[in-house]
N, C-alpha and C. Protein backbone atom coordinates (compact mmCIF):
# COMPACT_ATOMS: atom_id res chain seq x y z
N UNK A 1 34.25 -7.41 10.30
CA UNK A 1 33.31 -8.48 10.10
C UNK A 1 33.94 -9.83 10.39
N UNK A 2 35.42 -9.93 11.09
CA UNK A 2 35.57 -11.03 11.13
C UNK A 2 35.78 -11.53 12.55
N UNK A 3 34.26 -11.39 12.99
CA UNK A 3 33.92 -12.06 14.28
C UNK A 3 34.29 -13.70 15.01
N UNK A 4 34.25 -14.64 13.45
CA UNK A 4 34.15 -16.15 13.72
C UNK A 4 35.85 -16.09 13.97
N UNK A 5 35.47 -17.54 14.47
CA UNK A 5 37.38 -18.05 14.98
C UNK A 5 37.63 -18.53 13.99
N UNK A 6 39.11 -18.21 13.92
CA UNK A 6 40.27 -18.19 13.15
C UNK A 6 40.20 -19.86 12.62
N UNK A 7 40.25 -20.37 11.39
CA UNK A 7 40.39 -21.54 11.52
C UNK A 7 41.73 -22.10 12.22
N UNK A 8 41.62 -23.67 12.98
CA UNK A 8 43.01 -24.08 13.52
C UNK A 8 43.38 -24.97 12.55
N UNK A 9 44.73 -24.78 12.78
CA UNK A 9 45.70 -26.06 11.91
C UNK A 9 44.71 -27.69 11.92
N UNK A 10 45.24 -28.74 11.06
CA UNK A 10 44.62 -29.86 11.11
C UNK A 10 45.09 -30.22 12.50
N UNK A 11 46.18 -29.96 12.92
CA UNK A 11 46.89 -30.79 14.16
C UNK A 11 45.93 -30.48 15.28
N UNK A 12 45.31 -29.48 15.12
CA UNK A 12 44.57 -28.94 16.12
C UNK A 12 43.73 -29.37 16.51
N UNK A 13 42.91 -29.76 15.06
CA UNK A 13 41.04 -30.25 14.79
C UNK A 13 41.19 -31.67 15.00
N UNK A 14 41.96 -32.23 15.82
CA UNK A 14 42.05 -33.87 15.41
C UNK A 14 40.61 -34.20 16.53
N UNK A 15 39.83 -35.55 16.59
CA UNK A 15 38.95 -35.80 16.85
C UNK A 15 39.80 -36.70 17.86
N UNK A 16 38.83 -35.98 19.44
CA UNK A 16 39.73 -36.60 20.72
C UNK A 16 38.92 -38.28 21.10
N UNK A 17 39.68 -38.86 21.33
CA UNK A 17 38.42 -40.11 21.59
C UNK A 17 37.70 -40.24 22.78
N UNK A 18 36.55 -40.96 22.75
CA UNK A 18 35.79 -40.74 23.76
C UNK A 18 35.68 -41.94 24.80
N UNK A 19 35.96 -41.59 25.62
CA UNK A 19 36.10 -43.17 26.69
C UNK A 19 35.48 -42.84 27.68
N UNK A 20 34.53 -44.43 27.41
CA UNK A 20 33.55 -44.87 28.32
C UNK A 20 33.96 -45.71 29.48
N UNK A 21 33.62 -45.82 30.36
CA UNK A 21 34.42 -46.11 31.88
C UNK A 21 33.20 -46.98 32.08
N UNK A 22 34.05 -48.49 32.48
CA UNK A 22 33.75 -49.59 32.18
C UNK A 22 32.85 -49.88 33.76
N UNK A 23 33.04 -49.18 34.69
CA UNK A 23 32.14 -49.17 36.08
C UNK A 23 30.32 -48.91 35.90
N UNK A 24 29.65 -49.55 36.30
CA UNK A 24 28.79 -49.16 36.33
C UNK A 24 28.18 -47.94 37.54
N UNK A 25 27.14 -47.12 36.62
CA UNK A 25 26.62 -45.93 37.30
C UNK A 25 25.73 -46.62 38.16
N UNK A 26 25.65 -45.43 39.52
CA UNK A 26 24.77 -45.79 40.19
C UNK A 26 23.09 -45.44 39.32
N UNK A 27 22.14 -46.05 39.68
CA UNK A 27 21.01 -45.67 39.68
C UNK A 27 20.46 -45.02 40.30
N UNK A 28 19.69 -43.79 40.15
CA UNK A 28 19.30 -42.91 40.92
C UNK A 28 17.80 -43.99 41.62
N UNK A 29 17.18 -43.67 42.84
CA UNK A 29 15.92 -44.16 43.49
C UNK A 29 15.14 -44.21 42.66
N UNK A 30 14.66 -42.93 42.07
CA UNK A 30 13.64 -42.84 41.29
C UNK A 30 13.20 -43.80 40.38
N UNK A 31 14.42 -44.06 39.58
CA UNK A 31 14.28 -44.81 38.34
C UNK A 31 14.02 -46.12 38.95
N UNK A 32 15.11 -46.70 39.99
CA UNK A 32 14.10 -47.86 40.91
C UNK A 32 12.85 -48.00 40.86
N UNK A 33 12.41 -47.25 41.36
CA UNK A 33 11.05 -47.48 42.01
C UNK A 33 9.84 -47.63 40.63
N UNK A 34 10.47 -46.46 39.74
CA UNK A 34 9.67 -46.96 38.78
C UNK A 34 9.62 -48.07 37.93
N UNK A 35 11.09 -48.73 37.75
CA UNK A 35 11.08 -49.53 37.21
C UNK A 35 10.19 -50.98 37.67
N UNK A 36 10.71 -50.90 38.89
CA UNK A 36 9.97 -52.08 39.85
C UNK A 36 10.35 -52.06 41.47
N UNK A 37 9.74 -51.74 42.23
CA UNK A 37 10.44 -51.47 43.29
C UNK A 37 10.17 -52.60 44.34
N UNK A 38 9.64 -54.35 43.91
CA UNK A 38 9.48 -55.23 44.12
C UNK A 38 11.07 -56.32 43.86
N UNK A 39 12.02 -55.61 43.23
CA UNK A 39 13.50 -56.47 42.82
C UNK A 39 14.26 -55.54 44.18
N UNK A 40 14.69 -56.46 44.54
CA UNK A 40 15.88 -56.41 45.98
C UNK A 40 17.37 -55.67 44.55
N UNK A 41 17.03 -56.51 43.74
CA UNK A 41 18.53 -56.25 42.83
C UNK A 41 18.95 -55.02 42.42
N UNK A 42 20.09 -54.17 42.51
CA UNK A 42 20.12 -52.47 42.26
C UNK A 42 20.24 -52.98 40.48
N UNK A 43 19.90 -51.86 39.71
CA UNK A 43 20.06 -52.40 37.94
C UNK A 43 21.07 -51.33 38.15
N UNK A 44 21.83 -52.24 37.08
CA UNK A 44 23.16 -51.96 36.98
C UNK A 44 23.67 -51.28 35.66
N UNK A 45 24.76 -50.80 35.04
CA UNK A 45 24.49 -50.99 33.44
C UNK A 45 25.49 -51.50 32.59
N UNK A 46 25.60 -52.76 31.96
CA UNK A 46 26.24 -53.47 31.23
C UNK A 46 27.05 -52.50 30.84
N UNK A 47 28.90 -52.79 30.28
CA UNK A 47 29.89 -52.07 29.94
C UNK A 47 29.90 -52.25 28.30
N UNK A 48 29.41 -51.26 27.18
CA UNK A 48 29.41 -51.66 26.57
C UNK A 48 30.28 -52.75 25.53
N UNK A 49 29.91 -53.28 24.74
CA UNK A 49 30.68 -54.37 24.12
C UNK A 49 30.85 -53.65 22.47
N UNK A 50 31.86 -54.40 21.60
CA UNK A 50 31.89 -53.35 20.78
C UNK A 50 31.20 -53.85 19.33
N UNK A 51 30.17 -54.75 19.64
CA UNK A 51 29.33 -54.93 18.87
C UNK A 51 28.22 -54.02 18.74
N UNK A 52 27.89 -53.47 19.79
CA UNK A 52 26.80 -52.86 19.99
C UNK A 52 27.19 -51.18 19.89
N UNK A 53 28.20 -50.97 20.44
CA UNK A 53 28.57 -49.23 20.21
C UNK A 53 30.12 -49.21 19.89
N UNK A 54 30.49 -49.27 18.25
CA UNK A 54 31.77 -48.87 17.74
C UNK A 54 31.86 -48.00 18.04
N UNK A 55 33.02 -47.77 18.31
CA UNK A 55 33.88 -45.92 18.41
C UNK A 55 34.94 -46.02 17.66
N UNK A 56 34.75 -45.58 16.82
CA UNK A 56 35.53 -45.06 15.30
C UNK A 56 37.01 -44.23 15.89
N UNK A 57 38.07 -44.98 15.45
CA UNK A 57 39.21 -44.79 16.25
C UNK A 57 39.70 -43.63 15.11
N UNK A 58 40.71 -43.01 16.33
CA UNK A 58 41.11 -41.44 14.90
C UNK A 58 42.37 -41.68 14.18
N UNK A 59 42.54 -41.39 13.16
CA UNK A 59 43.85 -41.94 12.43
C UNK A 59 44.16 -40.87 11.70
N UNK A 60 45.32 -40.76 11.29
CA UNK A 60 45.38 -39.52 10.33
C UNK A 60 44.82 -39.35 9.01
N UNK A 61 44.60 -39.48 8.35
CA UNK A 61 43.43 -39.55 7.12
C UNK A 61 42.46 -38.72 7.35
N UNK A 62 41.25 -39.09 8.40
CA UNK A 62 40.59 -38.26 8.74
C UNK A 62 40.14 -37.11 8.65
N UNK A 63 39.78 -36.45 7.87
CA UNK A 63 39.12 -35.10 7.67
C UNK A 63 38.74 -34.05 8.85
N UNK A 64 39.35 -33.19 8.93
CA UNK A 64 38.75 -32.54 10.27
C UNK A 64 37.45 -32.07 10.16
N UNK A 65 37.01 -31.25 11.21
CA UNK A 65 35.70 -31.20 10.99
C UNK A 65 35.48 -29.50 11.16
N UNK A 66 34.90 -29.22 9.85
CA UNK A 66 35.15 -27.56 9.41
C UNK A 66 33.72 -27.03 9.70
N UNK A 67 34.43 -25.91 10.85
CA UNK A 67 33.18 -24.66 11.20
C UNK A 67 33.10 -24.14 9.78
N UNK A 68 31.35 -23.42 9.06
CA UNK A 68 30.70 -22.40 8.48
C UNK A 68 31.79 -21.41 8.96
N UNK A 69 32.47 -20.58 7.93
CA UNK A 69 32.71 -19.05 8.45
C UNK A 69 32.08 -18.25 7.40
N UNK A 70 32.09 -16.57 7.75
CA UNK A 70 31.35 -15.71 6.84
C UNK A 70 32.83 -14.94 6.46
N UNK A 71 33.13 -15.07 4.86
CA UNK A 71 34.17 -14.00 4.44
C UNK A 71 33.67 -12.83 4.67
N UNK A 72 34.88 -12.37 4.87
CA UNK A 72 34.58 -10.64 4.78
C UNK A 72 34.08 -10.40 3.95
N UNK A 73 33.39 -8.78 3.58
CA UNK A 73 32.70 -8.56 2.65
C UNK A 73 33.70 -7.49 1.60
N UNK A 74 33.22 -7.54 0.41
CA UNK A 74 34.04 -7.13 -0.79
C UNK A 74 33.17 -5.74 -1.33
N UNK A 75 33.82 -5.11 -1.20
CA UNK A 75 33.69 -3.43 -1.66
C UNK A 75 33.93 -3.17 -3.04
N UNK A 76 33.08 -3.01 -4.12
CA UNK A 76 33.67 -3.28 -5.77
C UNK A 76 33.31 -1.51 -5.84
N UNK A 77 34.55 -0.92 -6.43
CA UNK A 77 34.21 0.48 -6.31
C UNK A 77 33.21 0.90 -8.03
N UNK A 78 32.53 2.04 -8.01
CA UNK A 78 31.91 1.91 -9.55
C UNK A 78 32.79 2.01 -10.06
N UNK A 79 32.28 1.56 -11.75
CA UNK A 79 33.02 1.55 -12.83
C UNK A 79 33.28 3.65 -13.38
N UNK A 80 33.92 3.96 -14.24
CA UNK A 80 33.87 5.19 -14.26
C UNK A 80 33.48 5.22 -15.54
N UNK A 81 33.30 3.81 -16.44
CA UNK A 81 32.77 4.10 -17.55
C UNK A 81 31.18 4.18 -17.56
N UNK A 82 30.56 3.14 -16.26
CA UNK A 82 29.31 3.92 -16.41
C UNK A 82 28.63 4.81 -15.72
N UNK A 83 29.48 5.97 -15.17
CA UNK A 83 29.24 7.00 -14.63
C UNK A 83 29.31 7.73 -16.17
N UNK A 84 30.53 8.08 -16.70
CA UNK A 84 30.75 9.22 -17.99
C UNK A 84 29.90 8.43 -18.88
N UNK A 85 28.96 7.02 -18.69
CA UNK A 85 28.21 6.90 -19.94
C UNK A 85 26.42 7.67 -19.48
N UNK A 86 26.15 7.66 -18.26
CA UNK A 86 25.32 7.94 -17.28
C UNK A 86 24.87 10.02 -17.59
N UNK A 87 26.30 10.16 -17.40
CA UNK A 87 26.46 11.69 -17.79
C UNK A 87 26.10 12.18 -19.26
N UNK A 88 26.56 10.96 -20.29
CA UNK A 88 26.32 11.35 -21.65
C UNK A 88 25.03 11.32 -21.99
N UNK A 89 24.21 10.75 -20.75
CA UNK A 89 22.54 10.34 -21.56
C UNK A 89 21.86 11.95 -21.38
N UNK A 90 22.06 13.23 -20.63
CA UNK A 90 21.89 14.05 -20.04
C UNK A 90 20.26 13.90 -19.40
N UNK A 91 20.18 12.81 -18.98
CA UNK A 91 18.99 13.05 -17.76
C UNK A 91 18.00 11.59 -18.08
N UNK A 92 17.30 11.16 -17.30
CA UNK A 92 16.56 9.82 -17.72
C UNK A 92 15.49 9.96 -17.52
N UNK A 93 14.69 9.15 -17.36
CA UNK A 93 13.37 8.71 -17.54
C UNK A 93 12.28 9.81 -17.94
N UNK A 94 12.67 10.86 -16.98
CA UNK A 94 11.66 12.28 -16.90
C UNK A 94 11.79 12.78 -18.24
N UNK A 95 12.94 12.86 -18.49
CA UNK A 95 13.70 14.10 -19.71
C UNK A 95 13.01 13.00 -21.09
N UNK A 96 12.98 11.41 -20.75
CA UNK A 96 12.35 11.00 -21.92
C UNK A 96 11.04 10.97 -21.97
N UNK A 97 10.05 11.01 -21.09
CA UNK A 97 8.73 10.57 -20.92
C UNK A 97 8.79 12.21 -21.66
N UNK A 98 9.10 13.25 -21.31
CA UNK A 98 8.78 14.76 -21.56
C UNK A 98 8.80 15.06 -23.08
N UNK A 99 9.85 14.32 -23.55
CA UNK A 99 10.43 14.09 -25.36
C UNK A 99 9.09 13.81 -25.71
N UNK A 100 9.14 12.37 -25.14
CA UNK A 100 7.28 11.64 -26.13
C UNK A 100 6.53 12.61 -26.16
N UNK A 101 6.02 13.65 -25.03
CA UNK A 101 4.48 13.96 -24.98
C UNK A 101 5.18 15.25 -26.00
N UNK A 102 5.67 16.17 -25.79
CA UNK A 102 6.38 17.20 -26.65
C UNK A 102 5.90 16.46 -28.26
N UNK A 103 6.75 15.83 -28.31
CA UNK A 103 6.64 15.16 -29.74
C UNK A 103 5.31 14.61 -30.46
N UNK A 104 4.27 14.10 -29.47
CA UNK A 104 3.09 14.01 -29.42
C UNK A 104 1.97 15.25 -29.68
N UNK A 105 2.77 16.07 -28.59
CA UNK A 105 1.42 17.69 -28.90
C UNK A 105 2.00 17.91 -29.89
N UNK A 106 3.29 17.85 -30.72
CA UNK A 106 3.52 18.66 -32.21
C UNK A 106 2.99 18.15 -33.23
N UNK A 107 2.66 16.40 -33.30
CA UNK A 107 2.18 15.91 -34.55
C UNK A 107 0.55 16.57 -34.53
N UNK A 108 0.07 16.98 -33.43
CA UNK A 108 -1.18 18.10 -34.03
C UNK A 108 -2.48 16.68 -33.58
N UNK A 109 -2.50 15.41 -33.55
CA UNK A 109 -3.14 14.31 -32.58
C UNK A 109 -3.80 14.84 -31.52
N UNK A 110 -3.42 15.93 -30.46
CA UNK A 110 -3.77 16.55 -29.63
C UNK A 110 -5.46 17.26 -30.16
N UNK A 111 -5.04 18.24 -31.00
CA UNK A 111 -6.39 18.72 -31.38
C UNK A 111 -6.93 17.82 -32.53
N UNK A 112 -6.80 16.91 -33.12
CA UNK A 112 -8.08 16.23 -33.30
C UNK A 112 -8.33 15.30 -32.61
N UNK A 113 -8.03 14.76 -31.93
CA UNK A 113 -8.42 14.16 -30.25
C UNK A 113 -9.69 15.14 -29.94
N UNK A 114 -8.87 16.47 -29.26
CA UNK A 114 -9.97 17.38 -28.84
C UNK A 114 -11.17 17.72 -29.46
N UNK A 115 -10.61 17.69 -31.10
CA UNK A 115 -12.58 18.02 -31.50
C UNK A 115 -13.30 17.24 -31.91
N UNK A 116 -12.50 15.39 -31.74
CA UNK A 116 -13.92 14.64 -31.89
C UNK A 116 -13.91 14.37 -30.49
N UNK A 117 -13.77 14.72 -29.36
CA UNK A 117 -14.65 14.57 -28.28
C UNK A 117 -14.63 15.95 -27.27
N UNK A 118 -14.99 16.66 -28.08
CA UNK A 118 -15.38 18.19 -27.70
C UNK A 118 -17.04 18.36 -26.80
N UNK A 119 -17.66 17.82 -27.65
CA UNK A 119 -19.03 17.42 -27.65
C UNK A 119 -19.38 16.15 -26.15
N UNK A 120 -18.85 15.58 -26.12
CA UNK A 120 -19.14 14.46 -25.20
C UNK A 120 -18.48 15.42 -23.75
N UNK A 121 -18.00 15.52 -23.95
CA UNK A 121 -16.43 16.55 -22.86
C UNK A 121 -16.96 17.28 -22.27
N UNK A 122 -18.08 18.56 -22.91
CA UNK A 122 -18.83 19.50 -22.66
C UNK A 122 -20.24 18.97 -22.18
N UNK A 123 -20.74 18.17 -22.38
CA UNK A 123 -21.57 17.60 -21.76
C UNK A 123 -21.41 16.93 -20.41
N UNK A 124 -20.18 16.27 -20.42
CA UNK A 124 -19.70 15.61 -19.15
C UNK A 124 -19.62 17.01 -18.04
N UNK A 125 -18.46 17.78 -18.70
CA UNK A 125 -18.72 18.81 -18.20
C UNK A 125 -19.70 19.57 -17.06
N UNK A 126 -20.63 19.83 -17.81
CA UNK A 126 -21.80 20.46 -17.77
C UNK A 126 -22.62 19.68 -17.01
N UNK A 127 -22.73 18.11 -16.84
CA UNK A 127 -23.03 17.31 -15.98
C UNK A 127 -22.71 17.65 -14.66
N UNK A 128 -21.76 17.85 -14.81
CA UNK A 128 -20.83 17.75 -13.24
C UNK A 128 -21.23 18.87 -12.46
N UNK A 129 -21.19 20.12 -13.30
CA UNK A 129 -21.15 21.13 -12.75
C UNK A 129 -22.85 21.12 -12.04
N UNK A 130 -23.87 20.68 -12.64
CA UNK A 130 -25.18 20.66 -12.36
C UNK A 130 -24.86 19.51 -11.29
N UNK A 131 -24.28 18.36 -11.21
CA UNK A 131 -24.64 17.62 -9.71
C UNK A 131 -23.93 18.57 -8.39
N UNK A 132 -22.64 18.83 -8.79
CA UNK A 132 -22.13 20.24 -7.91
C UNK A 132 -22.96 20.86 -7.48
N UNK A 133 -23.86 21.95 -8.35
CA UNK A 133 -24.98 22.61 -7.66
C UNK A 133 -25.75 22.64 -6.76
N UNK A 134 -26.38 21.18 -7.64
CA UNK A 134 -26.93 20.75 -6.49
C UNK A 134 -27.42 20.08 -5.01
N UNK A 135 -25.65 19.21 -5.37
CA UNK A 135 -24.98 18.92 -4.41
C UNK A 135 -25.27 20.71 -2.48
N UNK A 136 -24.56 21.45 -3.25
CA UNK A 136 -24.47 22.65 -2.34
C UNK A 136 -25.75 23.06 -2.18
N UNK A 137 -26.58 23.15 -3.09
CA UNK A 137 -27.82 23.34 -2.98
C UNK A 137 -28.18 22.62 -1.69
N UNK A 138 -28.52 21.52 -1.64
CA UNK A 138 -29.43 20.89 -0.77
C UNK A 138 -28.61 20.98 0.51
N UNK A 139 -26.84 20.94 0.25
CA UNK A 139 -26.62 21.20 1.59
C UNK A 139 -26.85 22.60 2.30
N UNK A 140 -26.85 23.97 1.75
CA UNK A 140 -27.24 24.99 2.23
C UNK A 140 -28.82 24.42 3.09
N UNK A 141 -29.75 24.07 1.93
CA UNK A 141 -31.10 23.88 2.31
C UNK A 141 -31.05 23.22 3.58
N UNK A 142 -29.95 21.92 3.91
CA UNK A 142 -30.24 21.04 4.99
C UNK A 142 -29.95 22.08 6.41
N UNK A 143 -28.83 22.87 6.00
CA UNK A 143 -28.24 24.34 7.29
C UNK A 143 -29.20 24.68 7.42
N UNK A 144 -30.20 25.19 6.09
CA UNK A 144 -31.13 26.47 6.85
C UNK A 144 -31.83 25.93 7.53
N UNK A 145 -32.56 24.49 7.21
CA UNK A 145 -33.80 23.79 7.89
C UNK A 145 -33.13 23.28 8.98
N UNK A 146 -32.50 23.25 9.82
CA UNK A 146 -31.73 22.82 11.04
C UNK A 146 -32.03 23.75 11.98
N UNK A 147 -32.03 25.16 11.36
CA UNK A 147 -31.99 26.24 11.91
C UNK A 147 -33.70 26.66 12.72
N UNK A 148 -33.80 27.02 13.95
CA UNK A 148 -35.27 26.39 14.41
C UNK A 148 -35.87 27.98 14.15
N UNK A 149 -37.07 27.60 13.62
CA UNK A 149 -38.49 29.05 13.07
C UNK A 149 -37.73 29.67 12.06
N UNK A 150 -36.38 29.28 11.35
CA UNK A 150 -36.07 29.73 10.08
C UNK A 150 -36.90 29.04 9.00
N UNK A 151 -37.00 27.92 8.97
CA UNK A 151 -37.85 27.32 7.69
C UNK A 151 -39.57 28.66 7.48
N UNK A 152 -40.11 28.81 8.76
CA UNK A 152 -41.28 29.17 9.01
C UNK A 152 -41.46 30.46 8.59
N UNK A 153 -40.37 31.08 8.60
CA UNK A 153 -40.09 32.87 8.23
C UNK A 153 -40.02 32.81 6.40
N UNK A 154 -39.31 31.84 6.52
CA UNK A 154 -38.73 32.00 5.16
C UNK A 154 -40.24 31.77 4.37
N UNK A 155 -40.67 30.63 4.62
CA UNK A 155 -41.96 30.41 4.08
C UNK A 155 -43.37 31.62 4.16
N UNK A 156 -43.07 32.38 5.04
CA UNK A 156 -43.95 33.97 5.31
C UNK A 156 -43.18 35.09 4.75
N UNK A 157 -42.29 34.96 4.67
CA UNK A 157 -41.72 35.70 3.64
C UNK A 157 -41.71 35.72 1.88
N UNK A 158 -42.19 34.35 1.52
CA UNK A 158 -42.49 34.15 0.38
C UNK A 158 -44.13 34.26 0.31
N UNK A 159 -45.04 34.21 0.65
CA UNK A 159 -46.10 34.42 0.49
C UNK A 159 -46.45 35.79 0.62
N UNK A 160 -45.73 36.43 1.56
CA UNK A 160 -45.99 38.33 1.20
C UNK A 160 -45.53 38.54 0.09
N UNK A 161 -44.03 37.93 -0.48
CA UNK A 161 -43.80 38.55 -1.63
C UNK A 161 -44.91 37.86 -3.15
N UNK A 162 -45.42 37.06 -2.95
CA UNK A 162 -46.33 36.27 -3.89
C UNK A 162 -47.51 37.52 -3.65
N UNK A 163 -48.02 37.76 -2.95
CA UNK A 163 -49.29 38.53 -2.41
C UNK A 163 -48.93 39.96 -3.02
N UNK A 164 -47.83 40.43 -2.85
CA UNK A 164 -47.27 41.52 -2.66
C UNK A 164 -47.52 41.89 -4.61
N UNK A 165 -46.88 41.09 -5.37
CA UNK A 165 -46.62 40.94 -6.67
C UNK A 165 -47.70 40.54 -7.64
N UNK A 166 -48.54 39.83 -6.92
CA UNK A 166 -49.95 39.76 -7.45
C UNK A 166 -51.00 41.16 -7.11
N UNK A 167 -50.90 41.62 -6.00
CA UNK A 167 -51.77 42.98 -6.31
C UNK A 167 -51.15 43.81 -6.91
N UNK A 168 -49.98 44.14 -7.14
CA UNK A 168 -49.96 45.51 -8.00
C UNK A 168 -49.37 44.59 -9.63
N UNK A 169 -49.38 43.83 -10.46
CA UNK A 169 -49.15 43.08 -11.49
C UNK A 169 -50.32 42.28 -12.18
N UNK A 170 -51.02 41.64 -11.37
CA UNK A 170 -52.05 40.52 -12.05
C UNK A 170 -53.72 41.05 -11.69
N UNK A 171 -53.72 42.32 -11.16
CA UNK A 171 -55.13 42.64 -10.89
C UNK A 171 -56.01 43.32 -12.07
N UNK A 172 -55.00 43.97 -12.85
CA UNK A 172 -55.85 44.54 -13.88
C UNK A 172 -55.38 44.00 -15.23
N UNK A 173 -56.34 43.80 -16.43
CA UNK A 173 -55.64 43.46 -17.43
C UNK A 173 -54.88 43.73 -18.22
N UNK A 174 -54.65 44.88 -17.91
CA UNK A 174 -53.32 45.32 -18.80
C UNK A 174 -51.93 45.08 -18.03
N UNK A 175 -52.21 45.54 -17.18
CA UNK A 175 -50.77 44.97 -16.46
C UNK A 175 -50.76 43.31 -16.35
N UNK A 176 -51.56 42.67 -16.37
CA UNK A 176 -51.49 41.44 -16.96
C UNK A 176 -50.61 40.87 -18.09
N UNK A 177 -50.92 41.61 -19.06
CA UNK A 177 -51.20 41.63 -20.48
C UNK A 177 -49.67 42.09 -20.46
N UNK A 178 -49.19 42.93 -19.88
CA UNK A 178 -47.25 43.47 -19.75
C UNK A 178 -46.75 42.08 -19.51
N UNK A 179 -47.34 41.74 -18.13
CA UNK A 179 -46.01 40.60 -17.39
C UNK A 179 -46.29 39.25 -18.42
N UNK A 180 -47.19 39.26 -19.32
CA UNK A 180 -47.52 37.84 -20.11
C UNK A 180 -46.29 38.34 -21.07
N UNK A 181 -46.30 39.24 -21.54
CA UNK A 181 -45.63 39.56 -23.32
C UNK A 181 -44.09 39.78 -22.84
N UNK A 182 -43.74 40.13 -21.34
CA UNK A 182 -42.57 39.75 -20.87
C UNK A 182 -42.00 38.59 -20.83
N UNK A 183 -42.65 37.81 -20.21
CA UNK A 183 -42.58 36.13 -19.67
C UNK A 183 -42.31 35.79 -21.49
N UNK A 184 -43.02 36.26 -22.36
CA UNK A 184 -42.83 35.56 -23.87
C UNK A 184 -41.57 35.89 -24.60
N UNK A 185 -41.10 37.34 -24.00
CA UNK A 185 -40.19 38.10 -24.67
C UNK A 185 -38.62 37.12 -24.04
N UNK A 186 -39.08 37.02 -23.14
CA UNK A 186 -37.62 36.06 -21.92
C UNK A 186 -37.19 34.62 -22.77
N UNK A 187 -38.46 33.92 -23.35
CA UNK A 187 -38.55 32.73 -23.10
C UNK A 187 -37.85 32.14 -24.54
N UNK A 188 -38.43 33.91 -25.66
CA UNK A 188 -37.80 33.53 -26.86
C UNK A 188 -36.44 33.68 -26.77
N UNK A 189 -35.95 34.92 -25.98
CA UNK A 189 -34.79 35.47 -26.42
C UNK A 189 -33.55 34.33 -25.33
N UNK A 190 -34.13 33.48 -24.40
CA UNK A 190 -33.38 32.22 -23.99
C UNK A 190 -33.62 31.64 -25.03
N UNK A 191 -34.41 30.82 -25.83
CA UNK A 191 -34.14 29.89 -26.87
C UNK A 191 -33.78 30.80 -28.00
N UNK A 192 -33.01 31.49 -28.14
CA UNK A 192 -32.43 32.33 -29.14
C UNK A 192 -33.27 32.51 -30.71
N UNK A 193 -34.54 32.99 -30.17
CA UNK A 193 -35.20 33.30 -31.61
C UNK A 193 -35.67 34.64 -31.97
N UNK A 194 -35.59 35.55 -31.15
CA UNK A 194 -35.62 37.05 -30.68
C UNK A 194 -34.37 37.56 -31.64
């Protein structure tokens, strides 16, 4: 990592002075012309004076002038006390979250939790399972009706069996009089009074 240059001695870093050469530059055309290209006179450029641009002479005192470097980087090896303290905990976070709930299902909180909302639970339940149903329900229904002269069969197929079940069941009154005291016998023994 130790890419940057080496720092140099002070003798090294001394600040070289800078000298300005007292001739004047030519002017390039350009700048002529823009300036005014009506003056015969070439512009010239005054040598500076040292009112106008000091140059700070170098003396020893002077501070050199220090490059940013990046130290190497420092490798701290682990400690070994908190490894063997690490080892003594025998396991973290999991092994404690697992303690709580353990310790939780034993104070017995668990089941009376469960049986004051047994009732709500089973209903939710039982909710779900009925939108499920009918969830699949209607999607079967949407397959079959997709399906072309299936709706039309199905529907002639239920009216033979309606037709079919009404002449030999509802034509005479006694066999009437069976499928009624059936239909009553069903209806108690679902509402559990049978």
């Amino acid at each position: 990592m130790s890419d940057a240059a080496e720092p140099k001695p002070d003798t090294e870093q001394q600040v070289e002075p800078v000298v300005v050469g007292t001739e004047a530059a030519p002017v390039p055309e350009v700048v002529q012309e823009a300036v005014g290209a009506s003056t015969e006179e070439p512009l010239t450029q005054a040598p500076p004076t040292e009112s106008a641009c000091p140059m700070p002479e170098p003396t020893a005192t002077a501070a050199p002038l220090e490059t940013p470097t990046v130290a190497s980087t420092l490798e701290v090896p682990a400690s070994l006390q908190v490894t063997a303290s690490a080892a003594d905990q025998d396991g973290g976070e999991w092994d404690l979250l697992v303690g709580k709930v353990r310790t939780w299902i034993s104070s017995g909180q668990l089941q009376e939790q469960w049986q004051a909302a047994r009732t709500p639970l089973s209903l939710l339940a039982g909710f779900i399972a009925v939108l499920l149903v009918l969830r699949v329900y209607s999607a079967v229904l949407g397959v079959l009706d997709s399906i072309p002269l299936l709706p039309g069969l199905l529907e002639l197929a239920g009216l033979v069996a309606v037709i079919q079940f009404s002449l030999t069941r509802l034509v005479r009154s006694s066999d009437r009089r069976e499928v009624m005291t059936g239909l009553k016998q069903r209806w108690e023994s679902f509402r559990g009074r049978s």
